[in-house]
Protein backbone atom coordinates (compact mmCIF):
# COMPACT_ATOMS: atom_id res chain seq x y z
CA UNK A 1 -97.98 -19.55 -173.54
CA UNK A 2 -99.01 -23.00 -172.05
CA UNK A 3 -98.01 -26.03 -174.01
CA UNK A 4 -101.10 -27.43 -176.22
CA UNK A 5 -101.35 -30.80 -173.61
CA UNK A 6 -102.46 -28.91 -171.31
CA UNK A 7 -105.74 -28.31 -172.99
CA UNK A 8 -106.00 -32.17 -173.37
CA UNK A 9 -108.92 -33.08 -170.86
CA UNK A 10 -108.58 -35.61 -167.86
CA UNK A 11 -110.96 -37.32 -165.18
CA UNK A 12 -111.73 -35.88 -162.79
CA UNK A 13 -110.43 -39.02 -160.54
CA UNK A 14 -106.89 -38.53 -161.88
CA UNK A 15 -107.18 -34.68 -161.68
CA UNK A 16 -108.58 -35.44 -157.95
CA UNK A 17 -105.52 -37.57 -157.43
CA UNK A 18 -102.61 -35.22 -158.75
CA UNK A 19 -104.06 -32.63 -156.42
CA UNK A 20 -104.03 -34.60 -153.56
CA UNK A 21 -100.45 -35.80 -154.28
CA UNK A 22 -99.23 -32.43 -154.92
CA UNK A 23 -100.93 -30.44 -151.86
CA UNK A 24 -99.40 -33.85 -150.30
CA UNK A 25 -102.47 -34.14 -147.56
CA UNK A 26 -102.27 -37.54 -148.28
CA UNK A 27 -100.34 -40.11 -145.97
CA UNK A 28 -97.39 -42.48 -147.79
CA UNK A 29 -99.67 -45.24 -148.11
CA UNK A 30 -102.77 -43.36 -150.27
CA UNK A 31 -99.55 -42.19 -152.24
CA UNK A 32 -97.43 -45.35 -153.16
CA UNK A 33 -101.40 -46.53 -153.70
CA UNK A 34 -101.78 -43.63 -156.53
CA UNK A 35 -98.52 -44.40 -158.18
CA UNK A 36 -99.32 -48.31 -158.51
CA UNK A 37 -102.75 -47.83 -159.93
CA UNK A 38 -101.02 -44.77 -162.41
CA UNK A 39 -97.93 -47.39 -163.23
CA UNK A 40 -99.49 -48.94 -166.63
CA UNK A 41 -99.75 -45.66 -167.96
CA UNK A 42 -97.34 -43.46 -166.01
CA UNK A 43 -94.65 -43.17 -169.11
CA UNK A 44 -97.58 -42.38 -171.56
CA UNK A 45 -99.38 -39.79 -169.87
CA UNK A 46 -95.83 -37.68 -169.17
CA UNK A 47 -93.63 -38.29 -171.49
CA UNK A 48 -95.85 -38.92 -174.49
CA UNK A 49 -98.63 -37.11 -173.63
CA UNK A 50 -96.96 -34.79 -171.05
CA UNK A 51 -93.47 -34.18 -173.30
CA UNK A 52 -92.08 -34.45 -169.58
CA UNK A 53 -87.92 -34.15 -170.11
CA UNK A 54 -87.21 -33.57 -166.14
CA UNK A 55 -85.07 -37.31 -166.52
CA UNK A 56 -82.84 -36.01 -169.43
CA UNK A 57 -82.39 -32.63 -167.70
CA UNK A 58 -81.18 -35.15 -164.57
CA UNK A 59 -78.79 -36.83 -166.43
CA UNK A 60 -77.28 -33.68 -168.40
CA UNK A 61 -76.49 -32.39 -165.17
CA UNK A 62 -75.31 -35.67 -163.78
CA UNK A 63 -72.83 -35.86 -166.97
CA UNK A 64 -71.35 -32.83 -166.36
CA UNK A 65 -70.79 -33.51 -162.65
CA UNK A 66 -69.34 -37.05 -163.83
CA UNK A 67 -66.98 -35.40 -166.57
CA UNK A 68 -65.92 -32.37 -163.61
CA UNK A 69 -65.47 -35.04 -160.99
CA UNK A 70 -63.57 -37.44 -163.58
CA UNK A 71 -65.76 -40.52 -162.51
CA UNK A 72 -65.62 -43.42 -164.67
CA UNK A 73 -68.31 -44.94 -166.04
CA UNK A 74 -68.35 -48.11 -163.94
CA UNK A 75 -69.27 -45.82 -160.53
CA UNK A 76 -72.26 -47.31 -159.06
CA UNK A 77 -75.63 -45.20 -159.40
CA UNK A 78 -78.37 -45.44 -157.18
CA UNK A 79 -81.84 -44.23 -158.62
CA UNK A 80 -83.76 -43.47 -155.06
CA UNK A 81 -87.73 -42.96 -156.13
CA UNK A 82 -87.02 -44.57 -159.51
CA UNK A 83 -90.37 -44.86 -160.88
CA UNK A 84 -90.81 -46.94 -163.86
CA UNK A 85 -87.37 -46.34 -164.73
CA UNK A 86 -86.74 -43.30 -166.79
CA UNK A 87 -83.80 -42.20 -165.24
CA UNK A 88 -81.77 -45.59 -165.55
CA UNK A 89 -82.94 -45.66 -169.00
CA UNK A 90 -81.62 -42.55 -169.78
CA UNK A 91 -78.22 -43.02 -167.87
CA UNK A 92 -77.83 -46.17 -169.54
CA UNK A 93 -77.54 -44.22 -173.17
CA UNK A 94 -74.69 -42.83 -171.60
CA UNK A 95 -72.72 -46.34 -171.47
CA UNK A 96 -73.16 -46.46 -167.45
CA UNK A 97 -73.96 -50.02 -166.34
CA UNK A 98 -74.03 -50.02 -162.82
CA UNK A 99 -77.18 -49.05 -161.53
CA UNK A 100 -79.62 -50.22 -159.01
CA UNK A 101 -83.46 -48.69 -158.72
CA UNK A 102 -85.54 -48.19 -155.69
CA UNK A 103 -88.98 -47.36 -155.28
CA UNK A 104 -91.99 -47.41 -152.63
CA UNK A 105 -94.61 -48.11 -155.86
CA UNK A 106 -94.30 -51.57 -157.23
CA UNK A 107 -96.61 -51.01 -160.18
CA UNK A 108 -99.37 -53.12 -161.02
């Protein structure tokens, strides 16, 4: 059974877009393009919208590698393709501090 947001209509622009993006026959430029004009609504439209949890999945598996590795929490993290920032928010729950954020999009 699909989850009831996927019945939720979209353009056909943005539907255009994500299908370009994911059959990736788009070059990095039309791409990091995409994800600045998506920014201002990127968190909405998967996490609200979307009830996207792939960031908290990342950091329960980053936890337990942490607590089997015996890291502290004052290693550094580096967030490669960081988006708006999910990720570091999450990790930051988590009492980790030390965390820098890269990405090709800068957002709007």
């Amino acid at each position: 059974h699909l989850p009831s947001y996927l019945d939720k209509p979209v353009s056909k622009a943005l539907e255009e877009a994500v299908t370009d993006i994911l059959v990736d026959t788009s070059d990095p430029e039309t791409r990091v393009k995409f994800y600045d004009s998506w920014s201002e609504k990127y968190e909405e439209d998967l996490v609200v919208i979307g009830h996207y949890t792939g960031h908290m999945k990342c950091v329960e598996a980053f936890l337990k590698l942490v607590h089997e590795l015996c890291f502290s929490h004052n290693i550094q993290i580096l967030d490669v393709a960081a988006g708006t920032g999910l990720l570091g928010a999450e990790v930051v729950k988590h009492g980790f501090e030390n965390i820098d954020a890269v990405d090709s999009s800068l957002g709007r």
